[in-house]
Protein backbone atom coordinates (compact mmCIF):
# COMPACT_ATOMS: atom_id res chain seq x y z
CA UNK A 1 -2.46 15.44 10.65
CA UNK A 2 -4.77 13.33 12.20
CA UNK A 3 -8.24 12.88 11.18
CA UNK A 4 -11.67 13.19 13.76
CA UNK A 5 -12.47 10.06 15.16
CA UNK A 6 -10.79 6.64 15.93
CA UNK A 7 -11.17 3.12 13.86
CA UNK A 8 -12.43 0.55 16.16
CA UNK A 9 -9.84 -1.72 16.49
CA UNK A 10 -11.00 -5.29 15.17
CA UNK A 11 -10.71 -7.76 18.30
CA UNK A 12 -10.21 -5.24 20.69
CA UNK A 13 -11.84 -3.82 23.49
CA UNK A 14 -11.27 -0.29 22.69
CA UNK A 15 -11.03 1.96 19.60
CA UNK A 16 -7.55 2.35 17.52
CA UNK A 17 -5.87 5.52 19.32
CA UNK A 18 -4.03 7.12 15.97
CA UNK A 19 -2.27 9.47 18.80
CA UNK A 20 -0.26 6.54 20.07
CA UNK A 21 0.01 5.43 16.89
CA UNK A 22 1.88 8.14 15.84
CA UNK A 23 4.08 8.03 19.21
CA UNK A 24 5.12 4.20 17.90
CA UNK A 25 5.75 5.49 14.42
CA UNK A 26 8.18 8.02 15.58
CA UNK A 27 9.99 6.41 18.00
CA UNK A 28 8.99 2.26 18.13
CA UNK A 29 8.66 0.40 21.14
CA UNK A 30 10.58 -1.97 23.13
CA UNK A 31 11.03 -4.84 20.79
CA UNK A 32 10.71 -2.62 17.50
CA UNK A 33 12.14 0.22 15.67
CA UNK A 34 10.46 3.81 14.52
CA UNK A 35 8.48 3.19 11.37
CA UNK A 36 9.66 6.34 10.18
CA UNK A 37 13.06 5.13 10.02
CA UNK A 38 11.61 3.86 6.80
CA UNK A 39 8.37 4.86 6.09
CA UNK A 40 8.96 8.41 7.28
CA UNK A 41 6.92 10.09 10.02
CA UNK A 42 4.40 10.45 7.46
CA UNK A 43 4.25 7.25 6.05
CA UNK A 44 5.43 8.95 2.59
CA UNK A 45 8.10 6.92 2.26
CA UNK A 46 10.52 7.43 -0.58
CA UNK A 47 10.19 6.54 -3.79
CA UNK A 48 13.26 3.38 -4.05
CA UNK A 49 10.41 0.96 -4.09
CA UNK A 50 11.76 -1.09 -0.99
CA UNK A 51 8.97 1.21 1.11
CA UNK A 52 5.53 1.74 -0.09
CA UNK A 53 3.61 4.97 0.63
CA UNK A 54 1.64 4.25 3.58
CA UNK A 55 0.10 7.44 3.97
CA UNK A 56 -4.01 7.49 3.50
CA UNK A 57 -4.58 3.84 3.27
CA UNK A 58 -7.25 2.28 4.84
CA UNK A 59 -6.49 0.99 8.29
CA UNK A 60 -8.27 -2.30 7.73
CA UNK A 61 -5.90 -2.55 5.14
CA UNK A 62 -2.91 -1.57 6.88
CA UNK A 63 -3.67 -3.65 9.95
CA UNK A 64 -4.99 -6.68 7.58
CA UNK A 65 -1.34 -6.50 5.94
CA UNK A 66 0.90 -6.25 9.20
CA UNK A 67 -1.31 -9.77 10.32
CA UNK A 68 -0.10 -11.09 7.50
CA UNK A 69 3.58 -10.56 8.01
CA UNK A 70 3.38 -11.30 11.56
CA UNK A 71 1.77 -15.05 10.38
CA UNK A 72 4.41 -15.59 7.08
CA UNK A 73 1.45 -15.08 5.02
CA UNK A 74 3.03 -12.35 3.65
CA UNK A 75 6.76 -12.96 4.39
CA UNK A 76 9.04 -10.28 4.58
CA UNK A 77 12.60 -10.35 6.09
CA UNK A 78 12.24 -6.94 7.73
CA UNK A 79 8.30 -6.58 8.28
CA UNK A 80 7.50 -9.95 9.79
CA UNK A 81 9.88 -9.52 12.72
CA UNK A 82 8.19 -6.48 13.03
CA UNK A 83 4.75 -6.94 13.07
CA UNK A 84 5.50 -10.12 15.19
CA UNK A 85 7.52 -7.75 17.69
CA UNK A 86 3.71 -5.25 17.86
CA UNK A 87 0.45 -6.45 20.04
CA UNK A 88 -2.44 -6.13 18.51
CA UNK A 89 -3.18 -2.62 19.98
CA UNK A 90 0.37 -1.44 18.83
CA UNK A 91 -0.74 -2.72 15.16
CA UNK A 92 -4.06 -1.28 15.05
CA UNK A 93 -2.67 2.08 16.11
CA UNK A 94 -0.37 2.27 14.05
CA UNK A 95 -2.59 1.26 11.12
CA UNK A 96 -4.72 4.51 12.49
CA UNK A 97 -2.00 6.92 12.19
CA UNK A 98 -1.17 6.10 9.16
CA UNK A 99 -4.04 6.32 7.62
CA UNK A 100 -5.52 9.40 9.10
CA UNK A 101 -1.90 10.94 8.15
CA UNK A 102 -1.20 13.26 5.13
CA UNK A 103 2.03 13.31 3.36
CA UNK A 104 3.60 15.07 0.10
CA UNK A 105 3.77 13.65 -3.13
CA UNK A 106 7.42 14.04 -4.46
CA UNK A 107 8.15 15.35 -7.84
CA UNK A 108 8.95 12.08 -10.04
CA UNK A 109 10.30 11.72 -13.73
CA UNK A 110 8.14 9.37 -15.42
CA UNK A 111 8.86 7.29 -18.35
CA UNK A 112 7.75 8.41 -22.26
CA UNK A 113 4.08 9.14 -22.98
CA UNK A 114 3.73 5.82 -24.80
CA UNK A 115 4.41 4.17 -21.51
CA UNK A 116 1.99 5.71 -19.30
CA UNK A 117 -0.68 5.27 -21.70
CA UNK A 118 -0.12 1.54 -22.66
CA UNK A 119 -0.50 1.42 -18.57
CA UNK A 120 -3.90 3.94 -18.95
CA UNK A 121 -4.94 1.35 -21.24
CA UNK A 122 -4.26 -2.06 -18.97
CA UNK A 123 -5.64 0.11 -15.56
CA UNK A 124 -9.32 1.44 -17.24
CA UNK A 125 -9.77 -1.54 -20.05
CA UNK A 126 -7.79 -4.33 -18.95
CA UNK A 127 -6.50 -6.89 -21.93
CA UNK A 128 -9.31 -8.93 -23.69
CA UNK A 129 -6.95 -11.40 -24.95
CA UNK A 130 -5.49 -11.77 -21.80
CA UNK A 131 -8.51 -12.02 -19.99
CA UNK A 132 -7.95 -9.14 -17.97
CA UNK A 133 -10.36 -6.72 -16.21
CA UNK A 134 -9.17 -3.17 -15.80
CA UNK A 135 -7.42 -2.66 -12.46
CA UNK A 136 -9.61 0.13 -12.00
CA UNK A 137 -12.81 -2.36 -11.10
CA UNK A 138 -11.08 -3.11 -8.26
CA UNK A 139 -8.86 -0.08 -7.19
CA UNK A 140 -11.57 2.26 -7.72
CA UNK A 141 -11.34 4.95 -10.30
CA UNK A 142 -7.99 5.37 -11.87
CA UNK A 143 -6.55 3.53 -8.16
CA UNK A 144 -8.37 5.66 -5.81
CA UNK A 145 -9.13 2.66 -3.72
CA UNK A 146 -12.13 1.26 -1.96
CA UNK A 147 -12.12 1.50 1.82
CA UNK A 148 -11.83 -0.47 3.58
CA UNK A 149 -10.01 -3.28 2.53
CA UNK A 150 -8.99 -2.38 -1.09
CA UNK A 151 -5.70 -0.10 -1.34
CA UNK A 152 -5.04 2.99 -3.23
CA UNK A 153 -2.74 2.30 -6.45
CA UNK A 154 -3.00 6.53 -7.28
CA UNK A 155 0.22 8.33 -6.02
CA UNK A 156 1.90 4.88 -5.11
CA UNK A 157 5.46 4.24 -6.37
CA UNK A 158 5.77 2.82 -9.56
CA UNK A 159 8.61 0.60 -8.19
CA UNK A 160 6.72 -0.72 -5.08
CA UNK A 161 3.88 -1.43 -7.33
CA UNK A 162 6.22 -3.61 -10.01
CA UNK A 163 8.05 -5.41 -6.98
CA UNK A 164 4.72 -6.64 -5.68
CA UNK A 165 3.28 -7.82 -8.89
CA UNK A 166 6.58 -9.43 -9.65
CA UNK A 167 6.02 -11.45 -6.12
CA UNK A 168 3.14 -12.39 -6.74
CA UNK A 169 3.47 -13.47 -10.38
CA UNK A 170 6.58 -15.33 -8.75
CA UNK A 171 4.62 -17.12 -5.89
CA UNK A 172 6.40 -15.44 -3.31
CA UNK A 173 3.77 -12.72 -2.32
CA UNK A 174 0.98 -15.33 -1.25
CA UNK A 175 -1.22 -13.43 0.30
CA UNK A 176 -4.81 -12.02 -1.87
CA UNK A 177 -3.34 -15.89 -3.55
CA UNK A 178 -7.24 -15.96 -5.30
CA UNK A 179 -7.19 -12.16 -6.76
CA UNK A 180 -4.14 -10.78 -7.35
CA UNK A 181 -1.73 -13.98 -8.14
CA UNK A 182 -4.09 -14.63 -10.97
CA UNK A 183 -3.72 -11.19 -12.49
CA UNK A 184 -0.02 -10.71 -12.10
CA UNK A 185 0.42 -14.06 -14.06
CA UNK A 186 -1.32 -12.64 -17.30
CA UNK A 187 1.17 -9.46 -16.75
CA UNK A 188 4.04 -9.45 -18.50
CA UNK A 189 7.19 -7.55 -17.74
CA UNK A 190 6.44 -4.23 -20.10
CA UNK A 191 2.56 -4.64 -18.96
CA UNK A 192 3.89 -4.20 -15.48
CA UNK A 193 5.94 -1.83 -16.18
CA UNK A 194 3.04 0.21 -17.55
CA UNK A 195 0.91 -0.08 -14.99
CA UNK A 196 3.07 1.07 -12.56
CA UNK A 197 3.93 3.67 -13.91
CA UNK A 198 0.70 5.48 -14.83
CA UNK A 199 -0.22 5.00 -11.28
CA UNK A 200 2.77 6.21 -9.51
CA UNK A 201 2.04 9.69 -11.82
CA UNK A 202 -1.89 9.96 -10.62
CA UNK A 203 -2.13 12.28 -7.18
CA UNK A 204 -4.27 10.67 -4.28
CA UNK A 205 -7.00 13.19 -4.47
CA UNK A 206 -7.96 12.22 -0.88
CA UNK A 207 -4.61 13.64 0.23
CA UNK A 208 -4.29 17.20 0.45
CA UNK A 209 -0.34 17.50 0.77
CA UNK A 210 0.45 18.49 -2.58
């Protein structure tokens, strides 16, 4: 479950210690609840959309993300209490776990071909007319992510992925306010629709929990 090797934990005077990590994301601490209460134990969530697959994403991206809820940057009814309620060794264990976890990949009906590939299109190519790059430049090859601070898309829930580029397209989301607000405000409902949905049905080939 857990990978060789700690993250150094930025700010801190010792390395990210997944092993705790994973003792906070079963059972919480003081002031906060088990993360797998939502998460699961192995950060694969569900697939509702209210939790986001945690499992295999970069710690600096994890950790960068729970900083922001714990300062409103990213405001979130249930996280920010959270992440305000972890010290910043709590947080950048927990980041550790989760990324050095592995987690399945539930089965998933997907929408009609037409779909998918409309959202093939919009991740590889982009939109000219809309003056949009392919999500791909950014997310790595079809979402695979770019450690460490870039998350992977491939594998992640289709209805996670539409929530979060409706909040940003609505201003709410204001964190990444220079990346991905633009991009979510040349997206219209169908487009993200379509991306979401050809990502949620691509497997995280770093993740061997098939």
């Amino acid at each position: 479950m857990l990978a060789a090797g700690s993250a150094m934990a930025q700010g801190a005077a010792r390395p990210a210690d997944p092993k705790r990590g994973a003792v906070i994301a079963a059972q919480g601490t003081a002031t906060v609840p088990a993360c797998a209460q939502c998460h699961a134990f192995s950060g694969a969530s569900d697939s509702s959309g209210a939790f986001p697959r945690l499992t295999g994403q970069p710690a600096p991206y994890l950790a960068e993300q729970m900083r922001d809820f714990a300062s409103s940057k990213r405001d979130s009814a249930v996280m920010s209490p959270i992440a305000k309620g972890l010290s910043a060794s709590d947080l950048e264990d927990v980041s550790a776990y989760f990324a050095a976890a592995s987690g399945p990949f539930p089965l998933l009906a997907g929408p009609d071909a037409a779909i998918i590939k409309k959202g093939e299109t919009l991740a590889r190519e982009g939109d000219p007319a809309k003056g949009l790059q392919g999500c791909n430049n950014c997310h790595g090859p079809d979402g695979a992510g770019f450690p460490p601070r870039i998350p992977y898309l491939a594998g992640q829930y289709a209805e996670y992925i539409k929530l979060s580029l409706t909040m940003w397209k609505s201003g709410y989301r204001k964190n990444s306010p220079n990346v991905m607000k633009p991009v979510a405000d040349r997206l219209d409902d169908q487009d993200i629709a379509a991306v979401a949905a050809f990502y949620q049905q691509i497997r995280n080939s770093t993740d061997t929990a098939q």
